[in-house]
PDB file of N, CA and C in Angstrom:
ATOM      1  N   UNK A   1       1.114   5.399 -10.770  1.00  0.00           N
ATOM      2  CA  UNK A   1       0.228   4.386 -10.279  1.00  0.00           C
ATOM      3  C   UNK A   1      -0.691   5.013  -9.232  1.00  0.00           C
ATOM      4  N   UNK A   2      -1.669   4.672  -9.149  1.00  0.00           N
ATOM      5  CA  UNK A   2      -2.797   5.214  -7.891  1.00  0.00           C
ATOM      6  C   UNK A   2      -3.009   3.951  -6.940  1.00  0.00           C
ATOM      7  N   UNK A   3      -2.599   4.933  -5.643  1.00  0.00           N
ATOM      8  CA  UNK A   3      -2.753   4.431  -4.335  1.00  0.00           C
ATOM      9  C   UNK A   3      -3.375   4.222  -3.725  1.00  0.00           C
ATOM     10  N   UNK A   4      -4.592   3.350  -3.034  1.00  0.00           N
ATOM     11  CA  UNK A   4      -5.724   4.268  -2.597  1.00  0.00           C
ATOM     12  C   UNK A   4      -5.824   3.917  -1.185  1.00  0.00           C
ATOM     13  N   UNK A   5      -6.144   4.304  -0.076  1.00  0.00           N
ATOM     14  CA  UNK A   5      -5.751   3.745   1.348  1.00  0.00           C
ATOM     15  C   UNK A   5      -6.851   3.896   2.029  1.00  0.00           C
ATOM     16  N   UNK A   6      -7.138   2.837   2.616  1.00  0.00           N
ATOM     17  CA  UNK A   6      -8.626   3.058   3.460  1.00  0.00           C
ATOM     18  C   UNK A   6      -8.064   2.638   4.870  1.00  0.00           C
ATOM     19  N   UNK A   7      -9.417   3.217   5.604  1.00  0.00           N
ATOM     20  CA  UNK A   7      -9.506   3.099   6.817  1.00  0.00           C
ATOM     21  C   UNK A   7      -8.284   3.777   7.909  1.00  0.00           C
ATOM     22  N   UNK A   8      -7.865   2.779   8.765  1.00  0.00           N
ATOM     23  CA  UNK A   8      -7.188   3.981   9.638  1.00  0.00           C
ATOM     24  C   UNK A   8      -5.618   3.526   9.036  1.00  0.00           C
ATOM     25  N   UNK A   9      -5.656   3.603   7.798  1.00  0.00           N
ATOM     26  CA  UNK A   9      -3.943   3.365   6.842  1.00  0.00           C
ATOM     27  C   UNK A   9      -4.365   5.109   6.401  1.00  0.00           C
ATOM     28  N   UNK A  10      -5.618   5.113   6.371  1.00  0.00           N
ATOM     29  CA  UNK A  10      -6.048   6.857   5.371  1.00  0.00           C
ATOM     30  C   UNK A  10      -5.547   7.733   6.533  1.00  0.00           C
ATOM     31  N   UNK A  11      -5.874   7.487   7.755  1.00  0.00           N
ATOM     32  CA  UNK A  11      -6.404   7.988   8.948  1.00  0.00           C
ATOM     33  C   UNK A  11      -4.776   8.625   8.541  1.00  0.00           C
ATOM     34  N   UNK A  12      -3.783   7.546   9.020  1.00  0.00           N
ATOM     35  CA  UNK A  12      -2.439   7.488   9.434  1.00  0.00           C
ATOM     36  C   UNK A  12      -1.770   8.168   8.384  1.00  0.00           C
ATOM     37  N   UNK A  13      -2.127   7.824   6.979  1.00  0.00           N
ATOM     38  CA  UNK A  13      -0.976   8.509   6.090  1.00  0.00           C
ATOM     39  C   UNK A  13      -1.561  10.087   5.941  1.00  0.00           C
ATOM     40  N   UNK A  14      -3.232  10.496   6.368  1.00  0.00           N
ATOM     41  CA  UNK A  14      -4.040  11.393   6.096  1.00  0.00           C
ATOM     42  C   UNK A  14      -4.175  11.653   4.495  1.00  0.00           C
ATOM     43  N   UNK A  15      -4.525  11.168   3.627  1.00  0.00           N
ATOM     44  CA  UNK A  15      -5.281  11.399   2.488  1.00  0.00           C
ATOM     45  C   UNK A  15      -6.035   9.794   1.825  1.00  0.00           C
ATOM     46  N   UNK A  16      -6.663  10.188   0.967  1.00  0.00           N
ATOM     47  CA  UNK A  16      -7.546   9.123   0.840  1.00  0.00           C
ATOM     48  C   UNK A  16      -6.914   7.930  -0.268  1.00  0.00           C
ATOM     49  N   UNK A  17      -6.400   8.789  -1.227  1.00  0.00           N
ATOM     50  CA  UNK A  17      -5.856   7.936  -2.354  1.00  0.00           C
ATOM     51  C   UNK A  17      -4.465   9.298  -3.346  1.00  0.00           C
ATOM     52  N   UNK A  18      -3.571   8.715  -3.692  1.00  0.00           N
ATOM     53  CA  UNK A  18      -2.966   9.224  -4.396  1.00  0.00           C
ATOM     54  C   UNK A  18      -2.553   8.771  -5.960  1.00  0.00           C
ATOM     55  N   UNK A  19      -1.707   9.507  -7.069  1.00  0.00           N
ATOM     56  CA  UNK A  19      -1.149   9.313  -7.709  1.00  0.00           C
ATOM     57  C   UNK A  19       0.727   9.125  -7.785  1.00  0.00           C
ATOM     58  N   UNK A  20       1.003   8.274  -8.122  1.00  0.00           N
ATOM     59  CA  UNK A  20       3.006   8.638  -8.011  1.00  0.00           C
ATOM     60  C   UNK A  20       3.476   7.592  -9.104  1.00  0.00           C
ATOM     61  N   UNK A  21       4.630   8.552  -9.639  1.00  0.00           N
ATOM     62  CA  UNK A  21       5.201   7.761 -10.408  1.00  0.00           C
ATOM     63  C   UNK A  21       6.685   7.016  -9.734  1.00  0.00           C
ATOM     64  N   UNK A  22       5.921   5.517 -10.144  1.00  0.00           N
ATOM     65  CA  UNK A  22       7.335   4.754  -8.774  1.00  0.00           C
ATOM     66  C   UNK A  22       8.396   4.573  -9.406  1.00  0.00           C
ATOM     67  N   UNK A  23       9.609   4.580  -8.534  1.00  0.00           N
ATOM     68  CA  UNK A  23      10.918   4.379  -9.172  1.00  0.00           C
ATOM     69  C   UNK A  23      10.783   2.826 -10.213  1.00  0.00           C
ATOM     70  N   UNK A  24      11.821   2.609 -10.966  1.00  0.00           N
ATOM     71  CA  UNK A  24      12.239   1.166 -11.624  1.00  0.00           C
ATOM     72  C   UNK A  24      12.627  -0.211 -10.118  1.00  0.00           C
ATOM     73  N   UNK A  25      13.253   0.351  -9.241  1.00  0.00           N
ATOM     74  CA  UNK A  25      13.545  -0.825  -8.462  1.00  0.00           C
ATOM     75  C   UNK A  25      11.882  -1.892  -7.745  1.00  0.00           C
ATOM     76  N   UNK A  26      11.033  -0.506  -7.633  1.00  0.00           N
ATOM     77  CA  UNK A  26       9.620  -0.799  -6.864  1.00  0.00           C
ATOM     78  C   UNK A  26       8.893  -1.953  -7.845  1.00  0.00           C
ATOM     79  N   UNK A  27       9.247  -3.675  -7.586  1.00  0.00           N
ATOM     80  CA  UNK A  27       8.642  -4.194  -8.718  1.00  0.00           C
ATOM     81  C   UNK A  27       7.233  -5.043  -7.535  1.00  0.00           C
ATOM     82  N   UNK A  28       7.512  -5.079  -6.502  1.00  0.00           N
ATOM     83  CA  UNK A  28       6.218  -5.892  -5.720  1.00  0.00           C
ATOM     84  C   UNK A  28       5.626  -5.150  -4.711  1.00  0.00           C
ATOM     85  N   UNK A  29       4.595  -5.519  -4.152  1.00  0.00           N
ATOM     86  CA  UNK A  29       3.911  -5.155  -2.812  1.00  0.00           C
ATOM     87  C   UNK A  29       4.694  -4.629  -2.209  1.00  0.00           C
ATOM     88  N   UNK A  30       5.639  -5.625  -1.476  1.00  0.00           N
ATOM     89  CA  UNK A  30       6.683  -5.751  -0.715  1.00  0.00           C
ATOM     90  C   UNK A  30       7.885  -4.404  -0.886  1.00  0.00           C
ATOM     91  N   UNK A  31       8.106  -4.394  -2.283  1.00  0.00           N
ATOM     92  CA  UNK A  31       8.999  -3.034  -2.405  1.00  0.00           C
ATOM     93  C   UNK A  31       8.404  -1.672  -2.395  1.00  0.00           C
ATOM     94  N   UNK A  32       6.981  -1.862  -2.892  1.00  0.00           N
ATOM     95  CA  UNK A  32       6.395  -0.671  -2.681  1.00  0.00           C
ATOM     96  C   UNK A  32       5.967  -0.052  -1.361  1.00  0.00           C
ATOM     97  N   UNK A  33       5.954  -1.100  -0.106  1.00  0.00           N
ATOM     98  CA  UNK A  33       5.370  -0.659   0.934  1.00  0.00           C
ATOM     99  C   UNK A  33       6.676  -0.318   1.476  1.00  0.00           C
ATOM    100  N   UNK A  34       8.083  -0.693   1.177  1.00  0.00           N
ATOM    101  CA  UNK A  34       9.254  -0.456   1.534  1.00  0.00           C
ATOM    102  C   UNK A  34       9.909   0.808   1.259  1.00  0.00           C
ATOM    103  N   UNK A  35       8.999   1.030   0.343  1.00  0.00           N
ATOM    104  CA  UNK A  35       9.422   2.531  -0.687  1.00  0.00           C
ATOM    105  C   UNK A  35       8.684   3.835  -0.122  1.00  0.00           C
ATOM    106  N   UNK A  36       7.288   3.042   0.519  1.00  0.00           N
ATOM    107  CA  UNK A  36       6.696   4.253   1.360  1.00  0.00           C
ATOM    108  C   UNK A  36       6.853   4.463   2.601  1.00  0.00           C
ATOM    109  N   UNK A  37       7.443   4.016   2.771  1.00  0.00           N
ATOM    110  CA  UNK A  37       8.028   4.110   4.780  1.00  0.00           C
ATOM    111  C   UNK A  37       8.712   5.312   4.595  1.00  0.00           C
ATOM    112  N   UNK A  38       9.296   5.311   3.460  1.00  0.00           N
ATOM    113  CA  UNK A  38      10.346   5.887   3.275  1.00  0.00           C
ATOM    114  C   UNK A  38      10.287   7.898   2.825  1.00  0.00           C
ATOM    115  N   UNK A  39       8.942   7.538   2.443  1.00  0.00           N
ATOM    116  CA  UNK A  39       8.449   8.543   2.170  1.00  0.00           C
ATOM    117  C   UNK A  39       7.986  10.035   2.818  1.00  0.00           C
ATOM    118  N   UNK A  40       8.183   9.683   4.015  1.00  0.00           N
ATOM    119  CA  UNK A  40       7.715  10.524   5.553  1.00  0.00           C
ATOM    120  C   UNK A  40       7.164   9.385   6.455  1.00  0.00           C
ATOM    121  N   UNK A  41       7.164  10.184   7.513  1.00  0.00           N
ATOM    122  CA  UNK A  41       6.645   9.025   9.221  1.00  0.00           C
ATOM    123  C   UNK A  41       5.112   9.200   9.055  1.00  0.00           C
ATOM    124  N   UNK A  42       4.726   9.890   8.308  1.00  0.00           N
ATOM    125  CA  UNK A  42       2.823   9.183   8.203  1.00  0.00           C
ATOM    126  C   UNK A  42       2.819   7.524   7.778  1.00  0.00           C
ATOM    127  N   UNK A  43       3.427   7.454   6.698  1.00  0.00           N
ATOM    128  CA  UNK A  43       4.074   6.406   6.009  1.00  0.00           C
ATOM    129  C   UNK A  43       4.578   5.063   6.601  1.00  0.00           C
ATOM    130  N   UNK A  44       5.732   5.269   7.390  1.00  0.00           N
ATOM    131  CA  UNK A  44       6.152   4.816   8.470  1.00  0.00           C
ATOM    132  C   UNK A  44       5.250   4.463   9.845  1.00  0.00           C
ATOM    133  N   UNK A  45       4.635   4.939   9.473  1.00  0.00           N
ATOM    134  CA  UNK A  45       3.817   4.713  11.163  1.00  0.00           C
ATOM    135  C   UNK A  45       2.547   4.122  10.300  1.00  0.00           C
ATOM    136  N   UNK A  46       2.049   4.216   9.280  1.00  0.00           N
ATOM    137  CA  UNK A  46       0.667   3.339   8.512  1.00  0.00           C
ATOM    138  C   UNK A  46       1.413   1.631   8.767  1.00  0.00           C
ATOM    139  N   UNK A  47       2.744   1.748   8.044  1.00  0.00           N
ATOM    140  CA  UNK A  47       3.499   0.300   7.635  1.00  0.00           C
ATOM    141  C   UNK A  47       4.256   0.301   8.569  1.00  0.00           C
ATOM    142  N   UNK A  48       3.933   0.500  10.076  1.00  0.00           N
ATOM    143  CA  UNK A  48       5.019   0.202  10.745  1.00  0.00           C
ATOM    144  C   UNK A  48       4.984  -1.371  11.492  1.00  0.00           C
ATOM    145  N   UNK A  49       3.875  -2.185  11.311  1.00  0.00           N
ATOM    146  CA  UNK A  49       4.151  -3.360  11.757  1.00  0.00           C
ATOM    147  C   UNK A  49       3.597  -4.403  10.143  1.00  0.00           C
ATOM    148  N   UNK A  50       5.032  -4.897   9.919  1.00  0.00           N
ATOM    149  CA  UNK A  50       4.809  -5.508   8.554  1.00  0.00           C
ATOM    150  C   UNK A  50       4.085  -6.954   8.723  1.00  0.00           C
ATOM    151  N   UNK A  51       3.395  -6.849   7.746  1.00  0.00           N
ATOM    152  CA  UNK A  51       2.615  -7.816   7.333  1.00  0.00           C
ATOM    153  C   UNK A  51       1.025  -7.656   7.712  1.00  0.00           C
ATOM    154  N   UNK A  52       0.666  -6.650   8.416  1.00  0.00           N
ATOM    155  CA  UNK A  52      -0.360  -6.026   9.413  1.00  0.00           C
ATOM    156  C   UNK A  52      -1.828  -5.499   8.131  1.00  0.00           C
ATOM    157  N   UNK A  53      -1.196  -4.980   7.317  1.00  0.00           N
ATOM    158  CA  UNK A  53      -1.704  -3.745   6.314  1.00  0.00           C
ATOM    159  C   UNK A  53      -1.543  -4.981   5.153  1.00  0.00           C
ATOM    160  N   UNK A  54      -2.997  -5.279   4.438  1.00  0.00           N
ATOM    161  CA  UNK A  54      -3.316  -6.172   3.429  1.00  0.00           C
ATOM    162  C   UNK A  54      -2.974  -5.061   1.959  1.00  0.00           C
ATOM    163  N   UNK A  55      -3.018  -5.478   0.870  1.00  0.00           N
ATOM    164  CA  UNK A  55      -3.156  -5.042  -0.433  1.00  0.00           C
ATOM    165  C   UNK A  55      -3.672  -5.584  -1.153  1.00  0.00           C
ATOM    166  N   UNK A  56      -4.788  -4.769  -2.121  1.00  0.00           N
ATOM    167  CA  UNK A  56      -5.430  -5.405  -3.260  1.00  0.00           C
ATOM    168  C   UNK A  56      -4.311  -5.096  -4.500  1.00  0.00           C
ATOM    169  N   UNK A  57      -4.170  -5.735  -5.528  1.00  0.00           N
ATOM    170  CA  UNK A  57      -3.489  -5.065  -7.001  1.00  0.00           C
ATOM    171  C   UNK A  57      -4.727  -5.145  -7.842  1.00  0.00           C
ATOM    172  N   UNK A  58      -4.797  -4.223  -8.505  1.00  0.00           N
ATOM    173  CA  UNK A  58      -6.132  -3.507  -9.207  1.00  0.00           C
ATOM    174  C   UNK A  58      -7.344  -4.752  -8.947  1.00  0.00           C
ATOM    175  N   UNK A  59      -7.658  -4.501  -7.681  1.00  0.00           N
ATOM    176  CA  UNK A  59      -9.001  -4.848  -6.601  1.00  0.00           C
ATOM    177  C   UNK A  59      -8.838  -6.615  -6.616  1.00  0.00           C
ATOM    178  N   UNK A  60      -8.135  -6.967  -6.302  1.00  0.00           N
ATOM    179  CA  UNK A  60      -7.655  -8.664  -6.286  1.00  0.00           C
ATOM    180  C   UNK A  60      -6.361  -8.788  -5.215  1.00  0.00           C
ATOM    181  N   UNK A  61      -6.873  -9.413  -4.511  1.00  0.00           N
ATOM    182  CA  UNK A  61      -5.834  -9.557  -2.954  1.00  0.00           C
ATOM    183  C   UNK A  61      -4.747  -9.837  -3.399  1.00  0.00           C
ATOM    184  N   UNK A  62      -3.591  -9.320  -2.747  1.00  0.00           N
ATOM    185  CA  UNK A  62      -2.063  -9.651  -3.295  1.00  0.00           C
ATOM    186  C   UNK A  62      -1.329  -9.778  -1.929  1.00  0.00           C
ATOM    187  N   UNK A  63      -0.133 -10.819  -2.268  1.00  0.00           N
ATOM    188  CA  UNK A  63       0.617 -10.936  -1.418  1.00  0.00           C
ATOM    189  C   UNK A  63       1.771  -9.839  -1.410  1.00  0.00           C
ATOM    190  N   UNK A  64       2.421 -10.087  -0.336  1.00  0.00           N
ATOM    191  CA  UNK A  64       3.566  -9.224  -0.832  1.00  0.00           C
ATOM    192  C   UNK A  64       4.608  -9.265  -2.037  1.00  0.00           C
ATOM    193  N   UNK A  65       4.795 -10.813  -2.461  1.00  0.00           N
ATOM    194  CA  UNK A  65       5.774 -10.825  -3.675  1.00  0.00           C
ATOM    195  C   UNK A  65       5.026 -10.270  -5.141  1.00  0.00           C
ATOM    196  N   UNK A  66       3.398 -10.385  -4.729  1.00  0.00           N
ATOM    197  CA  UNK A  66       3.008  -9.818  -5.987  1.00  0.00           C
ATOM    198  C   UNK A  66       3.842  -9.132  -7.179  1.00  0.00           C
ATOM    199  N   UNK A  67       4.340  -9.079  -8.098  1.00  0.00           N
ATOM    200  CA  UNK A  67       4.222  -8.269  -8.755  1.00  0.00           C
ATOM    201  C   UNK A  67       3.880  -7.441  -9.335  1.00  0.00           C
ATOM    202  N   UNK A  68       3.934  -5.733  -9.083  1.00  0.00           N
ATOM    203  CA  UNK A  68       2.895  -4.912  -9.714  1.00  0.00           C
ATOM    204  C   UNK A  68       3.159  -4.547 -11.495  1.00  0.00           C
ATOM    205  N   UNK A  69       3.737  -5.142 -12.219  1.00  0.00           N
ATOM    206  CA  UNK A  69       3.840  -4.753 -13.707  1.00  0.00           C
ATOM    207  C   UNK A  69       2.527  -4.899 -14.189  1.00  0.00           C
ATOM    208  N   UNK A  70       2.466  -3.498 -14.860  1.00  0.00           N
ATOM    209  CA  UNK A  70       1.446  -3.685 -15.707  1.00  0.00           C
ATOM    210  C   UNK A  70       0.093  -3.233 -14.757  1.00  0.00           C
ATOM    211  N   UNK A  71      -0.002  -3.044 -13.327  1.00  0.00           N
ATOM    212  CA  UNK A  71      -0.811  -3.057 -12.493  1.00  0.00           C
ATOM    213  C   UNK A  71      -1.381  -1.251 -12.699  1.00  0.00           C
ATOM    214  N   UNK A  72      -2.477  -0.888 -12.559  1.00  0.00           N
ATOM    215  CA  UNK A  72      -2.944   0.287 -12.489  1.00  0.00           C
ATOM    216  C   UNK A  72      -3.616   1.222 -10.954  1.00  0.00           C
ATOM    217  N   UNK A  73      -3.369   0.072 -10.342  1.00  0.00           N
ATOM    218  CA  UNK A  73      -4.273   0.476  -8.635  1.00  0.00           C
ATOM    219  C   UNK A  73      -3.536  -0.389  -7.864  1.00  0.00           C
ATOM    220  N   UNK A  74      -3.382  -0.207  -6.578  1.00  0.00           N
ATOM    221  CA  UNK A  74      -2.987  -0.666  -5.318  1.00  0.00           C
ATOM    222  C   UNK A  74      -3.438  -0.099  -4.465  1.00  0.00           C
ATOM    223  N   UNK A  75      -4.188  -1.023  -3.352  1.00  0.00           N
ATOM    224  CA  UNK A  75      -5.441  -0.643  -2.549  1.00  0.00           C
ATOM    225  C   UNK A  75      -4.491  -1.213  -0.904  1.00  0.00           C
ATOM    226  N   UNK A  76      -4.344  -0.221  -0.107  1.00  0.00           N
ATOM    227  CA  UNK A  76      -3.915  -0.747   1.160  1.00  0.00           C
ATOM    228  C   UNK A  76      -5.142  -0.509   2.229  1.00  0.00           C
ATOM    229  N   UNK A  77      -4.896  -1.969   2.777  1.00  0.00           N
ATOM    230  CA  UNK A  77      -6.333  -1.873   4.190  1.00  0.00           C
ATOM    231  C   UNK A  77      -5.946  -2.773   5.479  1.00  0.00           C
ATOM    232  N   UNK A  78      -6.006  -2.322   6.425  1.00  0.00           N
ATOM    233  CA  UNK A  78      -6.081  -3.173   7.461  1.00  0.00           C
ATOM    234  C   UNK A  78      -6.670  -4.454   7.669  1.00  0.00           C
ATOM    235  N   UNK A  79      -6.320  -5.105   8.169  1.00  0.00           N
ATOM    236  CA  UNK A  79      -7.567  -6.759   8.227  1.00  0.00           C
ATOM    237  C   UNK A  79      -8.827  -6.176   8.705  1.00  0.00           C
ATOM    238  N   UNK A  80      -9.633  -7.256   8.637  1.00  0.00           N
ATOM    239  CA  UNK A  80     -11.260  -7.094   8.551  1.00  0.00           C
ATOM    240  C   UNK A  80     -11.539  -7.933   9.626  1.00  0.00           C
ATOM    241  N   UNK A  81     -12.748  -7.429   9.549  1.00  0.00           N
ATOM    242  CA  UNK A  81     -13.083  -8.446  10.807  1.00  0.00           C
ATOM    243  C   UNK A  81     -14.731  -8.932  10.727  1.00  0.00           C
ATOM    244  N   UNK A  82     -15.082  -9.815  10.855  1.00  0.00           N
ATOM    245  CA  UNK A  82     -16.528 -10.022  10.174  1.00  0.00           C
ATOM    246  C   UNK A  82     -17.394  -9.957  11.656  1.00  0.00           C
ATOM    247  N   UNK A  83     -18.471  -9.933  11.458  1.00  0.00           N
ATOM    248  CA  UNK A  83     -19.503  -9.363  12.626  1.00  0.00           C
ATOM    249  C   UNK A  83     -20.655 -10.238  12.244  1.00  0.00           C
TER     250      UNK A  83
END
């Protein structure tokens, strides 16, 4: 699945977007952002205050129970702020 992380989630994990093939348990948002904490403290410190860090599933806002089956992209971003 491709990851792609903007802003200071890029800053924090340092790369822009990745590829990974996720385990069988990783079925939502929620498990996947659980799965990358886990991954190293870049990781951990991007997702370290939950619920903070939004997700698109292939470019369509998702909650955390989302389900990603079938999904091809997952987009993590900080909230926005309009000006």
């Amino acid at each position: 699945m491709k990851l792609v992380y903007f802003a200071w989630v890029r800053e924090r994990i340092g790369r822009p977007e990745e590829t990974l093939d996720l385990p069988r348990e990783v079925a939502t948002v929620a498990d996947l952002v659980a799965w990358l904490k886990g991954r190293g403290e870049e990781y951990a410190y991007a997702f370290e205050n939950d619920g903070v860090v939004r997700a698109a599933v292939d470019r369509i806002h998702a909650k955390p129970e989302t389900p990603l089956a079938g999904a091809q992209e997952v987009a993590f971003f900080p909230p926005m702020t309009g000006g």
